[in-house]
N, C-alpha and C. Protein backbone atom coordinates (compact mmCIF):
# COMPACT_ATOMS: atom_id res chain seq x y z
N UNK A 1 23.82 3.93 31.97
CA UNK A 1 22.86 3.98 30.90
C UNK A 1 21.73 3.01 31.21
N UNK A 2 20.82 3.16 31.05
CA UNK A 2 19.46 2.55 31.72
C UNK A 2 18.74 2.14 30.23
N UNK A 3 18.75 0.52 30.47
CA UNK A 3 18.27 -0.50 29.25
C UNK A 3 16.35 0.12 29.11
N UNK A 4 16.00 -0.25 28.00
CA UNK A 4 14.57 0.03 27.77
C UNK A 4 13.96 -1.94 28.15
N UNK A 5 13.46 -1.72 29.11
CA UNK A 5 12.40 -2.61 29.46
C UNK A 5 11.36 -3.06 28.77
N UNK A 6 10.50 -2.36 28.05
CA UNK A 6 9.27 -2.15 27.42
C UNK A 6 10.16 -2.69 26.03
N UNK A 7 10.40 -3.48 25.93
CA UNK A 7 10.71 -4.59 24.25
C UNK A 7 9.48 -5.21 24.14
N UNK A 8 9.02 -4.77 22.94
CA UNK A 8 7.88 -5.64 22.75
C UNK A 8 8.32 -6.79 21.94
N UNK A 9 7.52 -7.96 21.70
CA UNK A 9 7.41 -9.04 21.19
C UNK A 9 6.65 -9.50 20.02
N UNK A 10 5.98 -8.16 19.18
CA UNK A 10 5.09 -8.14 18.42
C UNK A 10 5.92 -7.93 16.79
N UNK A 11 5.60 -8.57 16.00
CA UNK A 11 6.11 -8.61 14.98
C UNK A 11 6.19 -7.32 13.97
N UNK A 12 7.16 -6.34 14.16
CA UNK A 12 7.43 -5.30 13.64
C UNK A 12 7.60 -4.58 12.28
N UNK A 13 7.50 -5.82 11.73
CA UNK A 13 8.20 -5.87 10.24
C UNK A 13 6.92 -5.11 9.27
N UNK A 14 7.23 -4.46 8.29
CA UNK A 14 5.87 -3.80 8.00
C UNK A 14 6.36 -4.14 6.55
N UNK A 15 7.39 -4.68 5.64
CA UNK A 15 6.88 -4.68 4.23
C UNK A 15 6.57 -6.25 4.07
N UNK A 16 5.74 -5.67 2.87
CA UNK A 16 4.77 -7.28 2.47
C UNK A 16 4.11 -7.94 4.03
N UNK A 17 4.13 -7.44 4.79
CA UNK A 17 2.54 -8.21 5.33
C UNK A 17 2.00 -8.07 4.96
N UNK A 18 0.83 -9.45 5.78
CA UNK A 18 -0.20 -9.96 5.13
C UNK A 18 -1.23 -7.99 5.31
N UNK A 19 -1.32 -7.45 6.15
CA UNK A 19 -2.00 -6.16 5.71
C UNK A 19 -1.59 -5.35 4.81
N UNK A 20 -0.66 -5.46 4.33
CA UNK A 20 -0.58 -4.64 3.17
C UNK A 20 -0.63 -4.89 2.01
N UNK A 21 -0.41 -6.54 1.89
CA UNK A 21 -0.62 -7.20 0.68
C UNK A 21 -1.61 -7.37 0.46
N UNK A 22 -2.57 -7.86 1.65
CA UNK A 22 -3.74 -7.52 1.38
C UNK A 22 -4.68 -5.87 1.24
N UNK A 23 -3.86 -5.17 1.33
CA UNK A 23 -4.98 -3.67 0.41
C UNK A 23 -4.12 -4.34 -0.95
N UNK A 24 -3.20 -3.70 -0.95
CA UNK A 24 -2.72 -4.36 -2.23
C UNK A 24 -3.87 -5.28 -3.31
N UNK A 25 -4.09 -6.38 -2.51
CA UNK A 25 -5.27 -7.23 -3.38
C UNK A 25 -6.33 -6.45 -3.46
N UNK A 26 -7.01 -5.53 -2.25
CA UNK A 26 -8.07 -5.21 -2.58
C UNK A 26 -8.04 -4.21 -3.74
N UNK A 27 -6.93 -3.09 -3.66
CA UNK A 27 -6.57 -2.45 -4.57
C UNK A 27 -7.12 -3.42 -6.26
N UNK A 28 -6.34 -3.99 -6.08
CA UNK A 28 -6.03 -4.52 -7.28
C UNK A 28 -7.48 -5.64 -7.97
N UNK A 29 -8.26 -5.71 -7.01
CA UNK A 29 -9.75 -6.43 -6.80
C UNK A 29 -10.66 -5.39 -7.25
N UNK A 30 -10.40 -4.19 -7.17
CA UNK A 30 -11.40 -2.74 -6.76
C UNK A 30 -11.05 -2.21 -8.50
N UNK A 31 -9.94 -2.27 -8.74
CA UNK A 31 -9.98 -1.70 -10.40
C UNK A 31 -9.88 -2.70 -11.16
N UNK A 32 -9.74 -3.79 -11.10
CA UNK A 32 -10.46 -4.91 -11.77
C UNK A 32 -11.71 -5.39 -12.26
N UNK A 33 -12.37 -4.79 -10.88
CA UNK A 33 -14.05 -4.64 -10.72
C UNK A 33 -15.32 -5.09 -11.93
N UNK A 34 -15.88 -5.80 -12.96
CA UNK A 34 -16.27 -6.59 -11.71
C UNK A 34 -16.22 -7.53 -11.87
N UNK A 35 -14.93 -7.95 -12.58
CA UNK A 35 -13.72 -9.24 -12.87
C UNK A 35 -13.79 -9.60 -11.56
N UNK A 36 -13.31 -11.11 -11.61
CA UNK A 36 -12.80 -11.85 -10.21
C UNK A 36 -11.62 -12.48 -10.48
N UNK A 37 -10.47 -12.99 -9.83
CA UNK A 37 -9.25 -13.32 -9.96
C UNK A 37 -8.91 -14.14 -8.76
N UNK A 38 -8.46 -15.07 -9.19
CA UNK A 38 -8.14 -16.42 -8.27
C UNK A 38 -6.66 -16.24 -7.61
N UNK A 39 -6.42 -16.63 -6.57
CA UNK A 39 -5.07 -16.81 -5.95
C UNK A 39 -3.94 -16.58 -6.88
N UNK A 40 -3.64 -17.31 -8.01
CA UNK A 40 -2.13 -17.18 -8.63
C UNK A 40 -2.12 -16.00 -9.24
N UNK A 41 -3.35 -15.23 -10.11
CA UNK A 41 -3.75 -14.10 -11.17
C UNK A 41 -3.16 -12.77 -9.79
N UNK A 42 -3.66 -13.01 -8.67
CA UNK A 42 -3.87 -11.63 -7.57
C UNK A 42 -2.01 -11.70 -7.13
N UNK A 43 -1.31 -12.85 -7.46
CA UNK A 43 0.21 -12.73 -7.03
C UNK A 43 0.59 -11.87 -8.12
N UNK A 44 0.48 -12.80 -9.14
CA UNK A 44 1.30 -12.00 -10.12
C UNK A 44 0.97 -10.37 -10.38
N UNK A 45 -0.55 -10.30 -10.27
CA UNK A 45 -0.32 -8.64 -10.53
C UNK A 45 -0.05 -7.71 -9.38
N UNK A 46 0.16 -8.72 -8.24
CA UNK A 46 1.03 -7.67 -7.33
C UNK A 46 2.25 -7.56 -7.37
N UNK A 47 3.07 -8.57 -8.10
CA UNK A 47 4.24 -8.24 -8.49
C UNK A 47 4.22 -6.83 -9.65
N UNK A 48 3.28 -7.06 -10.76
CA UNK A 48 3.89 -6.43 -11.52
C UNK A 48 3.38 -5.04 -10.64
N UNK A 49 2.22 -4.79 -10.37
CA UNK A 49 2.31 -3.60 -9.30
C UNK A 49 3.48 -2.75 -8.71
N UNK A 50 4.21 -4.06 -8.05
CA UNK A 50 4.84 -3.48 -7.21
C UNK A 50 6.69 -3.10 -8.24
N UNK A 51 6.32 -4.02 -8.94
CA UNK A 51 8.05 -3.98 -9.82
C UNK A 51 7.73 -3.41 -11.36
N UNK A 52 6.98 -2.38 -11.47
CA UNK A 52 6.46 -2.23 -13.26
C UNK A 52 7.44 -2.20 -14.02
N UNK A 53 9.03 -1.92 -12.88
CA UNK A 53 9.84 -1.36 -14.69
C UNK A 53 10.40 -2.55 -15.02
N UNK A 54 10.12 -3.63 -14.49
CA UNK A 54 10.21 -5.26 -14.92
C UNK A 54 9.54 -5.24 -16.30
N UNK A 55 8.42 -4.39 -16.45
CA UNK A 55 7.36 -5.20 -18.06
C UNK A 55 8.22 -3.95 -18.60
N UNK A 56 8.38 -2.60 -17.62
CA UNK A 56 8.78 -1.51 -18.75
C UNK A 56 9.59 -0.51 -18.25
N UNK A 57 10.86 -0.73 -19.11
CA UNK A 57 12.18 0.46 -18.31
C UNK A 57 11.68 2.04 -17.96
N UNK A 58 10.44 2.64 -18.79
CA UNK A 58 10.13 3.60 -18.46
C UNK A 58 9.25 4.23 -17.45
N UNK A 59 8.59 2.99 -16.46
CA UNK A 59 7.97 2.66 -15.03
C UNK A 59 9.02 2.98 -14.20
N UNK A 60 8.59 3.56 -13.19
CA UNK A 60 9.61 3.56 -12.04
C UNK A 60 8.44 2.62 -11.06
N UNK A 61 9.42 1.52 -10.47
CA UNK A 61 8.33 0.76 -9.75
C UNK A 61 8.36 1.06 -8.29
N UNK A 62 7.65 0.81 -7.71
CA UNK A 62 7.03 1.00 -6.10
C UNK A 62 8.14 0.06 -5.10
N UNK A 63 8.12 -0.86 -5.60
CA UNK A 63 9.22 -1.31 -4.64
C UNK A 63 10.56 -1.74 -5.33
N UNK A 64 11.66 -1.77 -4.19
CA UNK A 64 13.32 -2.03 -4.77
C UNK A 64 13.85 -2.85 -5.86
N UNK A 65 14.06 -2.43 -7.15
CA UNK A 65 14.52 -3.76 -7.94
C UNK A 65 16.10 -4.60 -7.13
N UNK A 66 15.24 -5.13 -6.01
CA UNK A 66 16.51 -6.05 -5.47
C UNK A 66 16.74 -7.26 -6.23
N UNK A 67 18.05 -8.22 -6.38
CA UNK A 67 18.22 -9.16 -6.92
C UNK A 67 17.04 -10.13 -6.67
N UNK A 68 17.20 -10.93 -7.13
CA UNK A 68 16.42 -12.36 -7.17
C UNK A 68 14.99 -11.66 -6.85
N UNK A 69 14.32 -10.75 -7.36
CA UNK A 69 13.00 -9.89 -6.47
C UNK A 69 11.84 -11.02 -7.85
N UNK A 70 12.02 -11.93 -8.58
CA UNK A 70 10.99 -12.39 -8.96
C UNK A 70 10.63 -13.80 -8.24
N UNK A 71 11.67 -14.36 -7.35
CA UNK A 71 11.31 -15.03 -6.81
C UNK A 71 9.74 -14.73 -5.56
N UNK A 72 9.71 -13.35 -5.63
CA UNK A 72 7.95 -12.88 -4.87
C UNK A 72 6.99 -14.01 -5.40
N UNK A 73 7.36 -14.00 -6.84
CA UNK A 73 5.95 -14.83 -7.05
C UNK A 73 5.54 -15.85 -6.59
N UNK A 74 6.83 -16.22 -6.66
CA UNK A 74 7.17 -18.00 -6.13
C UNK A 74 6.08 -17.80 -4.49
N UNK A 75 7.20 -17.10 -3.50
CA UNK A 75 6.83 -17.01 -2.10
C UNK A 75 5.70 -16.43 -1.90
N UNK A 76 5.08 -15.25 -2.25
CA UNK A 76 4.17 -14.45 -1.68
C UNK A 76 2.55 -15.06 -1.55
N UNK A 77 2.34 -16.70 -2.11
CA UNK A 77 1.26 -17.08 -2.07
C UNK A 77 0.24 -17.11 -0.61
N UNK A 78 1.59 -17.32 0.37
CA UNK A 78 1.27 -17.43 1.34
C UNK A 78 0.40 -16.39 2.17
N UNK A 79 1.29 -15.48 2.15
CA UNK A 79 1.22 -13.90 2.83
C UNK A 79 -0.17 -13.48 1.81
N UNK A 80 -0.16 -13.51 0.64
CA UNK A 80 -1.37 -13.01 -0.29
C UNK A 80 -2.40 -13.79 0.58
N UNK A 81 -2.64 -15.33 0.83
CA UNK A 81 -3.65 -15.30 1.37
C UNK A 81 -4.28 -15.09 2.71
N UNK A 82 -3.06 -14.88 3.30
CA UNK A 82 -3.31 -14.40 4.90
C UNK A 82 -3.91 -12.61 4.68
N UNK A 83 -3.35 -11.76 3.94
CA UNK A 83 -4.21 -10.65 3.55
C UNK A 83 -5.56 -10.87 3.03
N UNK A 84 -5.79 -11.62 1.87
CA UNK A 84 -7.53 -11.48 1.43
C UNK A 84 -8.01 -12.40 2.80
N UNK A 85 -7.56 -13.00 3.38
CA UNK A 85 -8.62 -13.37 4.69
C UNK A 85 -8.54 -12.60 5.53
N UNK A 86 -7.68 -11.22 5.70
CA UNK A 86 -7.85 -10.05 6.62
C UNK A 86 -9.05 -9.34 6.17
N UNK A 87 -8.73 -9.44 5.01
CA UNK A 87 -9.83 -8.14 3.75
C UNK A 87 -11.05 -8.78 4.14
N UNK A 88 -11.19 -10.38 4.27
CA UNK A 88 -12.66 -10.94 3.87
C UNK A 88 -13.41 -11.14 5.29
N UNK A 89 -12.30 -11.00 6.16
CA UNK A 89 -12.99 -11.25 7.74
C UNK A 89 -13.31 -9.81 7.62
N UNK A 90 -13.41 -8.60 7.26
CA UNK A 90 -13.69 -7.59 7.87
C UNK A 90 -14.74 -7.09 6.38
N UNK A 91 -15.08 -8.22 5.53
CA UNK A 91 -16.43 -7.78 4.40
C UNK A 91 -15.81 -7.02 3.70
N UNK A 92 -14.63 -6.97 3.29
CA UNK A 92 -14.01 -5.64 2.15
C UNK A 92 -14.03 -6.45 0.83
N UNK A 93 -14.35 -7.89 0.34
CA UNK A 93 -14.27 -8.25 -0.58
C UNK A 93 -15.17 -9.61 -0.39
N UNK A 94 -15.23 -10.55 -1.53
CA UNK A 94 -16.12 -11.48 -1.51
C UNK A 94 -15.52 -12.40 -2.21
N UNK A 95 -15.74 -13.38 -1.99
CA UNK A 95 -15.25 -15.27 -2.32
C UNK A 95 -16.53 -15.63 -3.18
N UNK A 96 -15.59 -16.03 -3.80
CA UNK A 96 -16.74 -16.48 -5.09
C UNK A 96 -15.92 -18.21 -5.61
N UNK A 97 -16.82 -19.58 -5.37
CA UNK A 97 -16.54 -20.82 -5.24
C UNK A 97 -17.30 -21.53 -6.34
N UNK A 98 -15.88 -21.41 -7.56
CA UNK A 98 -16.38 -22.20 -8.66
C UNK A 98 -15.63 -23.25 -8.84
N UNK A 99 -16.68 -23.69 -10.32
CA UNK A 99 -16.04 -25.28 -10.24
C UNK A 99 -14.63 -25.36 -11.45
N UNK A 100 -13.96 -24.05 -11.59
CA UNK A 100 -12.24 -23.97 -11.85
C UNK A 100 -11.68 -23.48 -10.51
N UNK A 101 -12.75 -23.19 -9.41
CA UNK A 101 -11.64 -22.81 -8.22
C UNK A 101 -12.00 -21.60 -7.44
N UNK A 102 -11.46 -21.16 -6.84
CA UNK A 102 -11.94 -20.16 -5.42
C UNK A 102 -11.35 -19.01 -6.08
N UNK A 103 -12.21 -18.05 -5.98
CA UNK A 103 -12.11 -16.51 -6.96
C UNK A 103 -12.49 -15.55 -6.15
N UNK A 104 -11.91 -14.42 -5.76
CA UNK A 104 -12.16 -13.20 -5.02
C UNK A 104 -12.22 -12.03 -5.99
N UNK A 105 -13.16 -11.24 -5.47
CA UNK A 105 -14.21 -10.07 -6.33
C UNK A 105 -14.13 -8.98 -4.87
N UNK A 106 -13.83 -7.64 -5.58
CA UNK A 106 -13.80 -6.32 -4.79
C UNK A 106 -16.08 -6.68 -4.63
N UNK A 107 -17.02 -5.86 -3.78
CA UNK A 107 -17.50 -5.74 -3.24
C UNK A 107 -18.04 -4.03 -3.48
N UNK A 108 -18.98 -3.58 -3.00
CA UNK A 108 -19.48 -2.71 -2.45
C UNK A 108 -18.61 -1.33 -1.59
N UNK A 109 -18.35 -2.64 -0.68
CA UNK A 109 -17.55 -1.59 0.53
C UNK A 109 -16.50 -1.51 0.12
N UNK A 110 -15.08 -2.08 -0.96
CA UNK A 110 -14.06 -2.23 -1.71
C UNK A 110 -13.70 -0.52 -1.60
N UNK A 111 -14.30 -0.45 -2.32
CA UNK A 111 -14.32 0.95 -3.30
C UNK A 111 -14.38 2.25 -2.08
N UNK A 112 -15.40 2.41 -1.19
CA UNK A 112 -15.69 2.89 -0.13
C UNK A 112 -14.68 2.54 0.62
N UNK A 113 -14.16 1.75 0.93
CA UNK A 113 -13.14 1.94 1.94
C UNK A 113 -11.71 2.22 1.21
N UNK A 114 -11.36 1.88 0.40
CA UNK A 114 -10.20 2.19 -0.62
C UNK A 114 -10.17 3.99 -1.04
N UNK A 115 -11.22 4.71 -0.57
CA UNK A 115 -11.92 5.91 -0.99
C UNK A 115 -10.70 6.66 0.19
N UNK A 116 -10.47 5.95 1.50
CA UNK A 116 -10.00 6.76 2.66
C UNK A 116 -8.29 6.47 2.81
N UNK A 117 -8.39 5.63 1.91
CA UNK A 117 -6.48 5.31 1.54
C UNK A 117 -5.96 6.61 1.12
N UNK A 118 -5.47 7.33 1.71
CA UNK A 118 -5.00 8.50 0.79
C UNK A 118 -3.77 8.93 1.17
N UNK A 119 -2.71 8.24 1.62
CA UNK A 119 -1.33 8.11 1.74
C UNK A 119 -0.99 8.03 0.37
N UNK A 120 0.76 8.99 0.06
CA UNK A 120 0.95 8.84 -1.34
C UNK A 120 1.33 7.14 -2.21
N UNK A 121 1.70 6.84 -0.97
CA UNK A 121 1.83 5.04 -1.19
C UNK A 121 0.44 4.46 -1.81
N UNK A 122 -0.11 4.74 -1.38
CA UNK A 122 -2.02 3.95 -1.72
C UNK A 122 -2.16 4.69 -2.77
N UNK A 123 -1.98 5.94 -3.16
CA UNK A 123 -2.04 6.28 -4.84
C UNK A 123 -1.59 5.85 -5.87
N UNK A 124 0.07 5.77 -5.50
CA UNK A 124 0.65 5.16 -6.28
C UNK A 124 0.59 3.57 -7.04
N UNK A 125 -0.40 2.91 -5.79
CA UNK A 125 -0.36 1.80 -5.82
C UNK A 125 -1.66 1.47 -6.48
N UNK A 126 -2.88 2.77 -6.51
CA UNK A 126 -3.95 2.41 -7.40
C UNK A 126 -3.55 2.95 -8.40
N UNK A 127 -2.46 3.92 -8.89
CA UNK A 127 -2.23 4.19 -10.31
C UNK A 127 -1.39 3.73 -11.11
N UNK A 128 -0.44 2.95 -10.33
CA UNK A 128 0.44 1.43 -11.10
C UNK A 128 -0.78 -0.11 -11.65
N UNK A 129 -1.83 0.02 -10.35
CA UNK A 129 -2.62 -1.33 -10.16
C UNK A 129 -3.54 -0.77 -12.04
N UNK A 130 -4.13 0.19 -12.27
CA UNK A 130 -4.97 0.81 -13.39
C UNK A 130 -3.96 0.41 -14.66
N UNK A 131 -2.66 1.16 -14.50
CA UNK A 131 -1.65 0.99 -15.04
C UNK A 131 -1.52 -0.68 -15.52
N UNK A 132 -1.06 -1.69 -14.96
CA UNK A 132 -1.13 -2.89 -14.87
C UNK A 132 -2.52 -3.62 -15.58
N UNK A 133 -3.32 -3.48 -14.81
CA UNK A 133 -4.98 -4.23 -15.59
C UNK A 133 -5.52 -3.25 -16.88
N UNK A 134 -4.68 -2.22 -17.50
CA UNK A 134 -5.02 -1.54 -18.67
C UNK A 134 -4.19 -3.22 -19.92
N UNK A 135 -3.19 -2.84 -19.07
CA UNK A 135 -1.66 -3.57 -20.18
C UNK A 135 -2.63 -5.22 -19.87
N UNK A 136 -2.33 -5.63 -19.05
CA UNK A 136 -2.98 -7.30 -19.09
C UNK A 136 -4.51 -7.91 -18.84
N UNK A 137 -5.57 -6.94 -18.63
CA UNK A 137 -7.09 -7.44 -18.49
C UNK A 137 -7.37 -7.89 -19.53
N UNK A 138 -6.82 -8.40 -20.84
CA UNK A 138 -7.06 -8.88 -22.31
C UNK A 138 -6.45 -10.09 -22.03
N UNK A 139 -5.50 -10.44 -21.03
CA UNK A 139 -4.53 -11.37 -21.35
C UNK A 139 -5.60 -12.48 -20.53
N UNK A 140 -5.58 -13.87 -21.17
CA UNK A 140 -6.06 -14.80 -20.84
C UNK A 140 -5.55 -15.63 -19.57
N UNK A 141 -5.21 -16.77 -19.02
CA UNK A 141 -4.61 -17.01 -17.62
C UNK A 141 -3.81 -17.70 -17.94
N UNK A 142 -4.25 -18.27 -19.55
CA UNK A 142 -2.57 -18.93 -20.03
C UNK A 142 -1.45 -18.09 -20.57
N UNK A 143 -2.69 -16.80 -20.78
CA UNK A 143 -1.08 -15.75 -21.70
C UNK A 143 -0.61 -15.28 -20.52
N UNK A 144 -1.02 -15.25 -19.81
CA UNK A 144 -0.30 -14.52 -18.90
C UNK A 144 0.33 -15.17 -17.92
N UNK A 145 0.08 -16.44 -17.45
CA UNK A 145 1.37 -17.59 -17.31
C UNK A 145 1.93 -17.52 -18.25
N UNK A 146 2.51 -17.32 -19.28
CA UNK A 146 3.26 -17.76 -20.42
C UNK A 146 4.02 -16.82 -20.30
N UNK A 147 3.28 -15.32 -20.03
CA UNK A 147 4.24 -14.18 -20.12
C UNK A 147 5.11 -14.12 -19.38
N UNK A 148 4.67 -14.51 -17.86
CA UNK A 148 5.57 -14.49 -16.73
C UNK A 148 6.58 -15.55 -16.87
N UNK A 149 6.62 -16.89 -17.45
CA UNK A 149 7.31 -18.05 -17.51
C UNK A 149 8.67 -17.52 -18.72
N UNK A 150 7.98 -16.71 -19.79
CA UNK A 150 9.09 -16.11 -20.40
C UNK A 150 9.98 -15.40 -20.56
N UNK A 151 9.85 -14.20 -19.09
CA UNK A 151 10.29 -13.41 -18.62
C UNK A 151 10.78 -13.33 -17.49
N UNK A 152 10.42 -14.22 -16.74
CA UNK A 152 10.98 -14.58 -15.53
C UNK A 152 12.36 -14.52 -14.98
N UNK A 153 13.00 -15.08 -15.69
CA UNK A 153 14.34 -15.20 -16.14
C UNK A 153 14.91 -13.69 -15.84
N UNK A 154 14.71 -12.82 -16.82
CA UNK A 154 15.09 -11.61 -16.95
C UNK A 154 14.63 -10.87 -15.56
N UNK A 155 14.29 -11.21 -14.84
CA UNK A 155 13.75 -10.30 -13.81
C UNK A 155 14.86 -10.79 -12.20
N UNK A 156 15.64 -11.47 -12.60
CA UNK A 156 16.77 -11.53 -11.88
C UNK A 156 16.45 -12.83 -10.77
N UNK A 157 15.89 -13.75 -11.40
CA UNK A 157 15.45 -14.77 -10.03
C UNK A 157 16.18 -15.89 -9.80
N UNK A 158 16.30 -16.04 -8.70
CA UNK A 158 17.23 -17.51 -8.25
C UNK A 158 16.01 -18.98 -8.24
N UNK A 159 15.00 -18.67 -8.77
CA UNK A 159 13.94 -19.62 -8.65
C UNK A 159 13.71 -20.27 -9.24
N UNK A 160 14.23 -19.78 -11.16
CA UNK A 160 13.69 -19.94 -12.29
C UNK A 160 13.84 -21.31 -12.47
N UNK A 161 15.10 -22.36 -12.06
CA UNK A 161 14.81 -23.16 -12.21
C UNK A 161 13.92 -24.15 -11.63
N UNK A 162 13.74 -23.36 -10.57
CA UNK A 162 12.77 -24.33 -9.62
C UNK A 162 11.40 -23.91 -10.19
N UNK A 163 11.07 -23.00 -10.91
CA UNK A 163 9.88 -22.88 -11.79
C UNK A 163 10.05 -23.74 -12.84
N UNK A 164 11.02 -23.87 -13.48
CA UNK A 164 10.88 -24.83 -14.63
C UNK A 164 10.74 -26.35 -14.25
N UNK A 165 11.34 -26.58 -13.10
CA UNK A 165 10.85 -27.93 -12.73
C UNK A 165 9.56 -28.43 -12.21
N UNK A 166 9.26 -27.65 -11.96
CA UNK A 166 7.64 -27.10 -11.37
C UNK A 166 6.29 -27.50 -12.47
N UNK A 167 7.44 -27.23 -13.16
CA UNK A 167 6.60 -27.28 -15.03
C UNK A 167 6.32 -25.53 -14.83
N UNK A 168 6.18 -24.54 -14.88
CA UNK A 168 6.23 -23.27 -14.99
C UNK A 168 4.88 -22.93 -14.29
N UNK A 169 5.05 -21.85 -14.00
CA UNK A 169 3.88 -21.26 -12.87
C UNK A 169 2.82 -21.21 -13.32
N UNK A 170 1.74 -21.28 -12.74
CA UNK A 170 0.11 -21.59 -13.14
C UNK A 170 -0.25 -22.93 -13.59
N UNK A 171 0.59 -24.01 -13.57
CA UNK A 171 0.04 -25.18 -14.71
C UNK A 171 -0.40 -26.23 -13.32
């Protein structure tokens, strides 16, 4: 039996990279439009994106309700910003530097390039993302830390206490 030689060394893994989390943001930047949303606001609504039947049993969500799956919020800060600096090195969105903090805004080309996503995944994911900023674009940045801090719990996480010691997410 003759071994395969050609092993590559390139990092294979395709859920939650930083490219997909980042459309994800842009997604979620592009029907927001022409709101801007800072680092912690663009985690959380990719959670709820990606997990809706977390806010509502009658959502079927996009990705696995695996155990401990709210700990994302906790982790994904990272990976979220290695995507909007994919999005922003290539002009798909724009940085906006105020004096509460660094805020990213969908763009021009947002929309136009989000136009050629047309995998059933990228639908789903702009009609959960619409879905999502219908239910919370009212919610302020404390209600909606508050919401997540109160619910958290229920969403199966091994983190929660390390959020509560934290003093709870967003503060």
């Amino acid at each position: 039996m003759m071994k395969n030689k050609f092993i590559s060394k390139r990092n294979t893994n395709v859920f939650n990279t930083p490219i997909e989390v980042g459309l994800r943001a842009l997604i979620i930047l592009n029907e927001a439009s022409p709101a801007s949303m800072d680092l912690n606001k663009l985690v959380i609504y990719d959670y709820l994106v990606t997990h809706s039947s977390d806010i509502d049993n009658c959502m079927k969500s996009l990705h696995p309700s695996i155990p401990h799956r709210s700990g994302e919020i906790i982790i994904k800060r990272k990976v979220m910003q290695e995507g909007i600096n994919l999005m922003y090195s290539r002009e798909l969105l724009d940085i906006e530097y105020t004096q509460n903090g660094v805020y990213y805004k969908a763009n021009e080309l947002s929309s136009y390039f989000i136009k050629y996503l047309n995998s059933s995944y990228a639908q789903d994911v702009i009609k959960y993302t619409r879905w999502v900023n219908k239910k919370f674009k009212h919610y302020s940045d404390e209600e909606l830390y508050e919401y997540i801090n109160k619910n958290i719990s229920k969403w199966g996480s091994e983190f929660t206490k390390e959020s509560l010691i934290r003093g709870g997410f967003g503060e």
